[in-house]
N, C-alpha and C. Protein backbone atom coordinates (compact mmCIF):
# COMPACT_ATOMS: atom_id res chain seq x y z
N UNK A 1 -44.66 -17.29 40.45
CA UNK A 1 -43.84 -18.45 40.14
C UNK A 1 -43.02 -18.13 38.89
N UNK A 2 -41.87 -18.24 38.89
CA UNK A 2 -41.05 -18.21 37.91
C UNK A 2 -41.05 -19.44 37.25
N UNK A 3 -40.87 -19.53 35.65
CA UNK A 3 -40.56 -19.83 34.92
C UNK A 3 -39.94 -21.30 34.62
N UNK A 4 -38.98 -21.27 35.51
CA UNK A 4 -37.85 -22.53 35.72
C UNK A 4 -38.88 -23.74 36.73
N UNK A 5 -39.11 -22.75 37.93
CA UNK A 5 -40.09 -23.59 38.43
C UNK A 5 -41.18 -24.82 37.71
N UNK A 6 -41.94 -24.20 36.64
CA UNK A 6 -43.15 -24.75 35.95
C UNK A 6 -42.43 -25.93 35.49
N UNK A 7 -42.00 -26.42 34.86
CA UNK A 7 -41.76 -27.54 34.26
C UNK A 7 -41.06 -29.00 35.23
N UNK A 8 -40.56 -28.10 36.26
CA UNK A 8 -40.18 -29.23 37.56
C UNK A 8 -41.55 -29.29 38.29
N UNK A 9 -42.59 -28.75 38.30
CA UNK A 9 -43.74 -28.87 39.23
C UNK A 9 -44.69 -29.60 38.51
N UNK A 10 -44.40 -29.56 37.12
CA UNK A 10 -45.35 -30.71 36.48
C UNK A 10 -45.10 -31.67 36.14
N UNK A 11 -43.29 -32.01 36.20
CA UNK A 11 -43.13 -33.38 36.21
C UNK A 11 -43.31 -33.79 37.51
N UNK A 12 -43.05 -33.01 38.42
CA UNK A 12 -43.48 -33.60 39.72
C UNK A 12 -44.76 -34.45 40.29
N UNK A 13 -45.94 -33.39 39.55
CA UNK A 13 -47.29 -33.28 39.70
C UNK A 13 -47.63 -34.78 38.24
N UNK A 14 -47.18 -35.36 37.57
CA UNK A 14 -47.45 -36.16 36.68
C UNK A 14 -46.34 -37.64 37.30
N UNK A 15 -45.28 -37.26 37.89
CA UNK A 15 -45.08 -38.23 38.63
C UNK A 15 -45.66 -38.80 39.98
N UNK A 16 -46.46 -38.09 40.72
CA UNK A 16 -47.29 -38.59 41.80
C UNK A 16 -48.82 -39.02 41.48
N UNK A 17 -49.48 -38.40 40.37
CA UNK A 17 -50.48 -38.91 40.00
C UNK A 17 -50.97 -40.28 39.51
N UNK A 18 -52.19 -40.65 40.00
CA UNK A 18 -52.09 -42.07 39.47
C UNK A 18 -52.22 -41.96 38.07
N UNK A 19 -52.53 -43.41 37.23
CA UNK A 19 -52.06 -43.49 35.63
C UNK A 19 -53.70 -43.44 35.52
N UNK A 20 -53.60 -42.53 34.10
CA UNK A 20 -55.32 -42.49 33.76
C UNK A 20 -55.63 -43.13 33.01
N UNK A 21 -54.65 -44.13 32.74
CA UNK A 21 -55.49 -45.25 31.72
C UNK A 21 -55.30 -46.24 32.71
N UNK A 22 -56.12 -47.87 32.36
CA UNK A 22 -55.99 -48.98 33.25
C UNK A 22 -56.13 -49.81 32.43
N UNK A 23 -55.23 -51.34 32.45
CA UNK A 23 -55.03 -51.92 31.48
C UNK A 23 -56.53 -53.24 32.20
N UNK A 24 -57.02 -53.71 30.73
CA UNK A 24 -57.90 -54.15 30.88
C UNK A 24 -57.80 -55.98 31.12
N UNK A 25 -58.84 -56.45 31.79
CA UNK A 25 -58.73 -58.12 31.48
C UNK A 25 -59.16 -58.64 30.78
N UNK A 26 -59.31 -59.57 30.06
CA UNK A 26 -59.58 -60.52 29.21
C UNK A 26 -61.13 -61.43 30.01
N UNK A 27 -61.79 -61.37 29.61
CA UNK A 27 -63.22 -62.57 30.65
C UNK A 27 -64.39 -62.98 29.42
N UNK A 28 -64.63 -64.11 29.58
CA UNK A 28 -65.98 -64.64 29.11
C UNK A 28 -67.04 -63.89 30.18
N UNK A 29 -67.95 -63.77 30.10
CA UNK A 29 -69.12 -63.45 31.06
C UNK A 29 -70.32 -63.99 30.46
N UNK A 30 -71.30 -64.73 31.30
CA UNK A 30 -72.78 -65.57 30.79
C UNK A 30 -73.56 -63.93 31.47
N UNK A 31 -74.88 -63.91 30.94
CA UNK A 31 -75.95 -63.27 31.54
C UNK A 31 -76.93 -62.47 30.60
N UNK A 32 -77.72 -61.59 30.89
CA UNK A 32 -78.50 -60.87 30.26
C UNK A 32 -78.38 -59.98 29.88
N UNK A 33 -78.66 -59.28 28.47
CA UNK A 33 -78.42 -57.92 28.42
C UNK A 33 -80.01 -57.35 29.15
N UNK A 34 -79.61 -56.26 29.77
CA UNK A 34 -80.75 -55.77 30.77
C UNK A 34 -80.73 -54.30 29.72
N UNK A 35 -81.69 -53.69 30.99
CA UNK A 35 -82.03 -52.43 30.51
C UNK A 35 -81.48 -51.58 31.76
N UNK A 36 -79.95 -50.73 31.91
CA UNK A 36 -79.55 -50.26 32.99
C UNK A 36 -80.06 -49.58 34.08
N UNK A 37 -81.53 -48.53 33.16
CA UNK A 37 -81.81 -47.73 33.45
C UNK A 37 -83.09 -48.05 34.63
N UNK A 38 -83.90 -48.78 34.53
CA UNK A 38 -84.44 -49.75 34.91
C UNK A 38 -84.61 -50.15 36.45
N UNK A 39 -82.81 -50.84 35.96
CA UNK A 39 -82.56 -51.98 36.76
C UNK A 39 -81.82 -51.20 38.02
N UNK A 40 -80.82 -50.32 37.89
CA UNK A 40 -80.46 -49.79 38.86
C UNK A 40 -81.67 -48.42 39.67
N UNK A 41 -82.57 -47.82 39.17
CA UNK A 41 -83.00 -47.16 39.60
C UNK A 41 -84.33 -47.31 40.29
N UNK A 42 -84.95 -48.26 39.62
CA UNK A 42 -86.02 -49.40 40.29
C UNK A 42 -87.58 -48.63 40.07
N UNK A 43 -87.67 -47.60 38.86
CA UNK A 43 -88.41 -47.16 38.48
C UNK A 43 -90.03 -48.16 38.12
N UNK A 44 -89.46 -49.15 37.61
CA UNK A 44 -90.56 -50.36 37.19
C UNK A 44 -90.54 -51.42 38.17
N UNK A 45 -89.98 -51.46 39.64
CA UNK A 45 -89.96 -52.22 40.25
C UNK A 45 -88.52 -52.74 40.34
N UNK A 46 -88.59 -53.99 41.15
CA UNK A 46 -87.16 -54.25 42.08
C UNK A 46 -86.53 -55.22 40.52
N UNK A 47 -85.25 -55.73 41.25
CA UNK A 47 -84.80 -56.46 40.31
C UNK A 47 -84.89 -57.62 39.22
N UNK A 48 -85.56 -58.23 39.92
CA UNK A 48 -86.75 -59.82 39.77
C UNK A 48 -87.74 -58.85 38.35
N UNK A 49 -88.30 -57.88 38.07
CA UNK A 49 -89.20 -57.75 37.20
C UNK A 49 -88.83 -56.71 36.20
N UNK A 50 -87.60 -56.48 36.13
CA UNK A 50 -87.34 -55.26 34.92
C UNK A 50 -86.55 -55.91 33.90
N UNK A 51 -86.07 -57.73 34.40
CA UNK A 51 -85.46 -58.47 33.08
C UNK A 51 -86.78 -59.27 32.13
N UNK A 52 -86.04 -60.33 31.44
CA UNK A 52 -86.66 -60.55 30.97
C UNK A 52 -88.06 -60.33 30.00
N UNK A 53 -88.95 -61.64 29.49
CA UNK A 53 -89.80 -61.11 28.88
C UNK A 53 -90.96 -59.92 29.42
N UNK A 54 -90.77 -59.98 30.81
CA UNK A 54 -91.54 -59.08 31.39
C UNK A 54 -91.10 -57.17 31.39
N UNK A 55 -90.04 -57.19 30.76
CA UNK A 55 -89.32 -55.89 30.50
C UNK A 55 -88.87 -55.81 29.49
N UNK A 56 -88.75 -56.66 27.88
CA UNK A 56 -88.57 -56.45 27.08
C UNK A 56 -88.85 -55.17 26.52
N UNK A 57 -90.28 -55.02 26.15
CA UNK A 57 -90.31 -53.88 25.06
C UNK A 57 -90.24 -52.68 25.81
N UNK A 58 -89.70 -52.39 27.02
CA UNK A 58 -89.27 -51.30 27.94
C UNK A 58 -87.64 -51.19 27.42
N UNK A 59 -87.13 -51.97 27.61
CA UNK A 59 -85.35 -52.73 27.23
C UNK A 59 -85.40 -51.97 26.16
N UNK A 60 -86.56 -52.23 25.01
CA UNK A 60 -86.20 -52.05 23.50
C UNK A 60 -86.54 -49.99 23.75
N UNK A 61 -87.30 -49.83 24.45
CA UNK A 61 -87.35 -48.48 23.91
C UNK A 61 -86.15 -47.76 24.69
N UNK A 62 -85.45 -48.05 26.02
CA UNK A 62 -84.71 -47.53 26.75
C UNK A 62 -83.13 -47.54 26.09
N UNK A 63 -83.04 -48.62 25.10
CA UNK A 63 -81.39 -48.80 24.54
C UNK A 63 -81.96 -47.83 23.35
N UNK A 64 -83.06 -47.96 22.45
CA UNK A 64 -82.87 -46.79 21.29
C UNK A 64 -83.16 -45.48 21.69
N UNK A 65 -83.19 -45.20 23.11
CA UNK A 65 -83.50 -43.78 23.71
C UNK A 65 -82.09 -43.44 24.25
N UNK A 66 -80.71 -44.38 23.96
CA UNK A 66 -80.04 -44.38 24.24
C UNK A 66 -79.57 -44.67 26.04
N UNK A 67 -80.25 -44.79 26.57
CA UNK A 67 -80.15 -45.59 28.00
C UNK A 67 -79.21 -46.53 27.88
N UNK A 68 -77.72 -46.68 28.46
CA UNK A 68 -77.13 -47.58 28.33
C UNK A 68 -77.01 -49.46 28.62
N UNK A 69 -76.74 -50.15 27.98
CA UNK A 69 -77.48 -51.69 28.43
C UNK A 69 -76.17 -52.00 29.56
N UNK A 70 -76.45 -52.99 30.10
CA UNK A 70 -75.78 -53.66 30.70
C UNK A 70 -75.53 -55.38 30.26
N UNK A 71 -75.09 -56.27 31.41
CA UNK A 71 -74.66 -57.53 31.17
C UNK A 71 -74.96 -58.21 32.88
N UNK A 72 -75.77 -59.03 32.95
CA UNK A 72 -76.64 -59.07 34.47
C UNK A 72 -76.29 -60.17 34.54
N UNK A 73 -75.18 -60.90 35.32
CA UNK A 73 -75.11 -62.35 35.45
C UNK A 73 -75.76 -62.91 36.63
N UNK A 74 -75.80 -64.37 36.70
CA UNK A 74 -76.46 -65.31 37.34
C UNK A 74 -76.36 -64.81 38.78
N UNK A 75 -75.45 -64.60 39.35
CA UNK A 75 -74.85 -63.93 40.10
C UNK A 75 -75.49 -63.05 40.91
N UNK A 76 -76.06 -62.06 39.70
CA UNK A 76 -76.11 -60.52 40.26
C UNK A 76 -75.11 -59.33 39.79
N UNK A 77 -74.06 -60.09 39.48
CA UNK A 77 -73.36 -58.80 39.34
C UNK A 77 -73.87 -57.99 37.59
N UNK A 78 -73.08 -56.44 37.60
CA UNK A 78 -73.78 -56.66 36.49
C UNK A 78 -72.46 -55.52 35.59
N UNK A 79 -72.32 -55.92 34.58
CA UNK A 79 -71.05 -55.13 33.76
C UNK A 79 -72.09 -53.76 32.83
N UNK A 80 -71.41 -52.76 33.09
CA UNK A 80 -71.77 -51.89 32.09
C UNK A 80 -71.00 -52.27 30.90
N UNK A 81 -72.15 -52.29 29.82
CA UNK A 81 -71.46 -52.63 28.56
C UNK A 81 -70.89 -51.24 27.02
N UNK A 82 -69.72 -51.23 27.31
CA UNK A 82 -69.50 -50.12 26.66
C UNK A 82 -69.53 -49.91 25.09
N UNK A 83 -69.29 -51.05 24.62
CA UNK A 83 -69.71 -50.97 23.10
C UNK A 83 -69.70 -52.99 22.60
N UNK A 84 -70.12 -53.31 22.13
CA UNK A 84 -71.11 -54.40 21.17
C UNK A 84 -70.52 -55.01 19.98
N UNK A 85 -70.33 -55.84 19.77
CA UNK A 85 -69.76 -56.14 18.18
C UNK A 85 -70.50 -55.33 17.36
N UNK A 86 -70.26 -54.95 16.08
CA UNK A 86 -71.01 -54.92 14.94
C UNK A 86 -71.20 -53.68 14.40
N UNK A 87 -70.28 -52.72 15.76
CA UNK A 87 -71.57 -51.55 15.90
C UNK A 87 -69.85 -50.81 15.78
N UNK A 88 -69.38 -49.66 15.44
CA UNK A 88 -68.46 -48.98 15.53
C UNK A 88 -68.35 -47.84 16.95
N UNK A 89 -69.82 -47.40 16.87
CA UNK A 89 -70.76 -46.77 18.43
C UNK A 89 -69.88 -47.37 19.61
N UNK A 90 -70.63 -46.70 20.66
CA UNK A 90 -70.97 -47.04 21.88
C UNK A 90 -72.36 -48.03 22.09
N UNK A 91 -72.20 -48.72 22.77
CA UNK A 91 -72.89 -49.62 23.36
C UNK A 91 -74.81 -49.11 22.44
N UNK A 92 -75.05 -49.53 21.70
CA UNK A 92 -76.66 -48.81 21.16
C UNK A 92 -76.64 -49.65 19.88
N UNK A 93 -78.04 -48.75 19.43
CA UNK A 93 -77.52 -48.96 18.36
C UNK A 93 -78.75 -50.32 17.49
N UNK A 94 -78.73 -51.14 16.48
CA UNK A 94 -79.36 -52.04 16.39
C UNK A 94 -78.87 -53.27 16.57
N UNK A 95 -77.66 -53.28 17.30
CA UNK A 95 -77.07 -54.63 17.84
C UNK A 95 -77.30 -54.25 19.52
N UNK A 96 -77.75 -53.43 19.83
CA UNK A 96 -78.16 -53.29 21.27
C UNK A 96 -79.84 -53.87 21.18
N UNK A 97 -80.40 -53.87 20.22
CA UNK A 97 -81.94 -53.78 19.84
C UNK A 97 -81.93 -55.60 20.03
N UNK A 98 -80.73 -55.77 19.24
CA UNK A 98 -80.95 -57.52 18.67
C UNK A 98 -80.89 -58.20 19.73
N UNK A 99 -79.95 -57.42 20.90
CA UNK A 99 -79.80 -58.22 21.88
C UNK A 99 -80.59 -57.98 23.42
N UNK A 100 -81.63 -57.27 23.64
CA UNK A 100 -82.09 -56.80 24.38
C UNK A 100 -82.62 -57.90 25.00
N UNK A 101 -82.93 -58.16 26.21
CA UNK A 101 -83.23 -59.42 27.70
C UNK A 101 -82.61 -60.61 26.70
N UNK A 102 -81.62 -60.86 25.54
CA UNK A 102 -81.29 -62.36 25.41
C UNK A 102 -80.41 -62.86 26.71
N UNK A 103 -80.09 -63.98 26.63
CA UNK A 103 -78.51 -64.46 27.63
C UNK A 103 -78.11 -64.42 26.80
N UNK A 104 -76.67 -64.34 26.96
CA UNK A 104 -75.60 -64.59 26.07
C UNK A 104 -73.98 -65.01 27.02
N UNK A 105 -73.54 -65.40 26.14
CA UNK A 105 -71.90 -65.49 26.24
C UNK A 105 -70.88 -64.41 25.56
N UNK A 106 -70.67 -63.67 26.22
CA UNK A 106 -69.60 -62.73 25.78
C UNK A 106 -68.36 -62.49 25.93
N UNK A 107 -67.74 -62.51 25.16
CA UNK A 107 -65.88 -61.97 25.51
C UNK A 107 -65.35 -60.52 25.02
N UNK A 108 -64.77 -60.30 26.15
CA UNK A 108 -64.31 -59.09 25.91
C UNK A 108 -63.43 -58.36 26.63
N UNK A 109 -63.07 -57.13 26.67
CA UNK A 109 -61.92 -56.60 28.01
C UNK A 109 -63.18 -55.85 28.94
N UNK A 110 -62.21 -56.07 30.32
CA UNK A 110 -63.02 -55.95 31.55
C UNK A 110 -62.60 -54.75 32.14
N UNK A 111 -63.24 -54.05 32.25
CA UNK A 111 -62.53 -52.70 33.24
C UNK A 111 -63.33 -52.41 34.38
N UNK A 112 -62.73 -52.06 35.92
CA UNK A 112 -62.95 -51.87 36.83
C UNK A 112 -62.61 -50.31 37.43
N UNK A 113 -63.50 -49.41 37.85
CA UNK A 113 -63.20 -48.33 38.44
C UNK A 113 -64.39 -47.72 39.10
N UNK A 114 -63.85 -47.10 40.33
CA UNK A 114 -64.66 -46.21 41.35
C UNK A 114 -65.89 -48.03 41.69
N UNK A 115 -65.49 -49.22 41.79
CA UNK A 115 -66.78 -49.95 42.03
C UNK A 115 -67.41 -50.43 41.10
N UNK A 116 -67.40 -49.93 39.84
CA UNK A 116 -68.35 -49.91 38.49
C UNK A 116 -67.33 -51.25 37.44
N UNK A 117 -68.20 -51.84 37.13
CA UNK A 117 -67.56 -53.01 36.35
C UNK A 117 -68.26 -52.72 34.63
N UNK A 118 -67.13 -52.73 34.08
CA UNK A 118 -67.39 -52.30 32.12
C UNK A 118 -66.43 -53.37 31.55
N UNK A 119 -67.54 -53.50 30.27
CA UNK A 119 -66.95 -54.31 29.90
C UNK A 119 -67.31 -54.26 28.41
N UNK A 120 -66.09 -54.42 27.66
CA UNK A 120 -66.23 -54.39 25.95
C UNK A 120 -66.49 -55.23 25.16
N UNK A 121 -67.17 -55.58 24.96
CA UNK A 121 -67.58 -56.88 23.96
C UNK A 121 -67.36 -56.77 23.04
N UNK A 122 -66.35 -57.80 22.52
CA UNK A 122 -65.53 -58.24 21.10
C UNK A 122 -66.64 -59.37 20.36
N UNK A 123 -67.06 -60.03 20.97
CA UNK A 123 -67.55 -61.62 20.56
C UNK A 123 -68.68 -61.58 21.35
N UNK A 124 -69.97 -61.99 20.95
CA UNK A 124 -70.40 -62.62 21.77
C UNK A 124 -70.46 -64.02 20.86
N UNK A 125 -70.28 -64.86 21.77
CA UNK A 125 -70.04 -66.43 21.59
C UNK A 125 -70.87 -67.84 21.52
N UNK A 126 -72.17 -67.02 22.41
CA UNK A 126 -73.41 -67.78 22.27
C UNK A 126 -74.50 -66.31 22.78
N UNK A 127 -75.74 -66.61 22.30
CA UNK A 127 -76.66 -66.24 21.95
C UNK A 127 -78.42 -67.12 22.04
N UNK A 128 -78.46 -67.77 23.73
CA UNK A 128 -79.69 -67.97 23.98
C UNK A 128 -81.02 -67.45 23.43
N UNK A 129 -81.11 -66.22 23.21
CA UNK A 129 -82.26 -65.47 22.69
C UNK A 129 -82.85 -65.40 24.03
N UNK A 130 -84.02 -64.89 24.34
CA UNK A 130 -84.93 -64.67 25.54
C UNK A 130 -85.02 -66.01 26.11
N UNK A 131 -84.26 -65.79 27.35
CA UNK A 131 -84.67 -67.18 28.06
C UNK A 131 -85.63 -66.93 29.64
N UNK A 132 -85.70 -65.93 30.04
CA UNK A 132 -86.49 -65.58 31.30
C UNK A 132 -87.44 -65.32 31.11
N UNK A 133 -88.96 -66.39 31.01
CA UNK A 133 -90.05 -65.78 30.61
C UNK A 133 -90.93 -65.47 31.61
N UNK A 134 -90.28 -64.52 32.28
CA UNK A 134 -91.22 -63.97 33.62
C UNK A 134 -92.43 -62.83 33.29
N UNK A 135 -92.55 -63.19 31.82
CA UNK A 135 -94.57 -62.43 31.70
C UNK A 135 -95.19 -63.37 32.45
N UNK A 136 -95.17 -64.11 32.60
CA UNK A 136 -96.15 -64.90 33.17
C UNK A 136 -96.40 -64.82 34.64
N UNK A 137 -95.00 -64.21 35.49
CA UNK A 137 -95.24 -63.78 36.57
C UNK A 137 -96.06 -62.48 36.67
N UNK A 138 -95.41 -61.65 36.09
CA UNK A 138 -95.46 -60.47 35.87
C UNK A 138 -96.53 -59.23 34.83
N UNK A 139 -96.96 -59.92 33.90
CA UNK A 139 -97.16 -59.96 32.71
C UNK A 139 -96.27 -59.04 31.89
N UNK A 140 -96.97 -58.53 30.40
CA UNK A 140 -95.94 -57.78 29.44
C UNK A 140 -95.50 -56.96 30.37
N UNK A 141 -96.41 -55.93 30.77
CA UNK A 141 -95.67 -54.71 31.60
C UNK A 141 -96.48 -54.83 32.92
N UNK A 142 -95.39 -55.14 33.75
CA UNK A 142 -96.03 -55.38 35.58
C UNK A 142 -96.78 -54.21 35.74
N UNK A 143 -97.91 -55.10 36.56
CA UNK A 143 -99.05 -54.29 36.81
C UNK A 143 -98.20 -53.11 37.75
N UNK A 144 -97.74 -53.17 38.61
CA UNK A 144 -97.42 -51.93 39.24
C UNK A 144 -96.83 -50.67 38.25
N UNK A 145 -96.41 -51.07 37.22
CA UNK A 145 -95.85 -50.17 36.37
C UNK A 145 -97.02 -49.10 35.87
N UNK A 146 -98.82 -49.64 35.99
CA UNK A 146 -99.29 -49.02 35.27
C UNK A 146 -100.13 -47.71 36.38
N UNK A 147 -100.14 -47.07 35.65
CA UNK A 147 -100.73 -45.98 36.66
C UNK A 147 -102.36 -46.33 36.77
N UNK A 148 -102.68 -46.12 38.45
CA UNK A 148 -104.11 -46.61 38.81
C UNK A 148 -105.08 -46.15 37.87
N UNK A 149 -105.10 -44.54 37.69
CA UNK A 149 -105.91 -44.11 37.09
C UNK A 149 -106.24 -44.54 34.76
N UNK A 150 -105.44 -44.97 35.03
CA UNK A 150 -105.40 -46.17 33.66
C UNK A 150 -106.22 -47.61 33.52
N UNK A 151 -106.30 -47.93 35.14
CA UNK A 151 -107.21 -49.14 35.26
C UNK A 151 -108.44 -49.04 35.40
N UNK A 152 -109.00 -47.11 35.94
CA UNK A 152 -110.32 -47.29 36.37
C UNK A 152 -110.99 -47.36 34.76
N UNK A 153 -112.09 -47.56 35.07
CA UNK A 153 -113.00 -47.97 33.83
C UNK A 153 -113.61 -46.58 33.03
């Protein structure tokens, strides 16, 4: 390839490509900060038992192990959360700690790609604290979580 060529083949090649940035939305979102790691992989069980008080101090060791949190609404759906007020970071951190299984109200920009919903939190706006107290279903850490040979005597 000559020379002259290159610079017409990459405006070419930069004019057919899609744009690699995507402009974001604006959304309140209600729900939980979860524990991602958890929740999508179903390591501690199905969805129903990896929030709340019944997955807390799992939540707390999985966000300072750096496991990324999420945002789990009423819904179901659930936003990867990319970074937190307070925090200059990525999503961690001890404002990931403060907020681990609370509800909350959050605002922030929304981004959508490949399926995956992210979302940046500027504000959060309210701050339930732990409202799902499913130990009681479940207890601290669901019994299935514990390995048999831990129960024999």
């Amino acid at each position: 390839m000559t020379r002259s060529f290159a610079p017409a083949l990459l405006i070419a090649a930069l004019a057919t490509s899609p744009a690699l940035g995507q402009e974001g939305e604006r959304i309140t979102v209600e729900g939980e900060i979860i524990d991602t790691w958890c929740y999508f992989s179903g390591v501690m069980g199905g969805p129903e038992a990896v929030v709340g008080t019944a997955h807390h101090t799992c939540a707390l060791w999985c966000s300072a192990g750096g496991i990324p949190v999420g945002l789990l609404t009423a819904e179901g759906d659930v936003y990867m959360v990319l970074k937190l007020p307070g925090t200059d970071r990525l999503a961690g951190g001890d404002t990931a700690l403060k907020l681990a299984s609370h509800s909350v109200t959050a605002e922030g920009m929304h981004y959508s790609r490949d399926g995956l919903d992210y979302i940046i939190v500027e504000e959060v706006v309210a701050d339930a604290g732990i409202t799902n107290l499913n130990h009681e279903d479940y207890g601290v850490v669901p019994g299935f979580a514990i390995p048999d040979d831990a129960l024999e005597p």
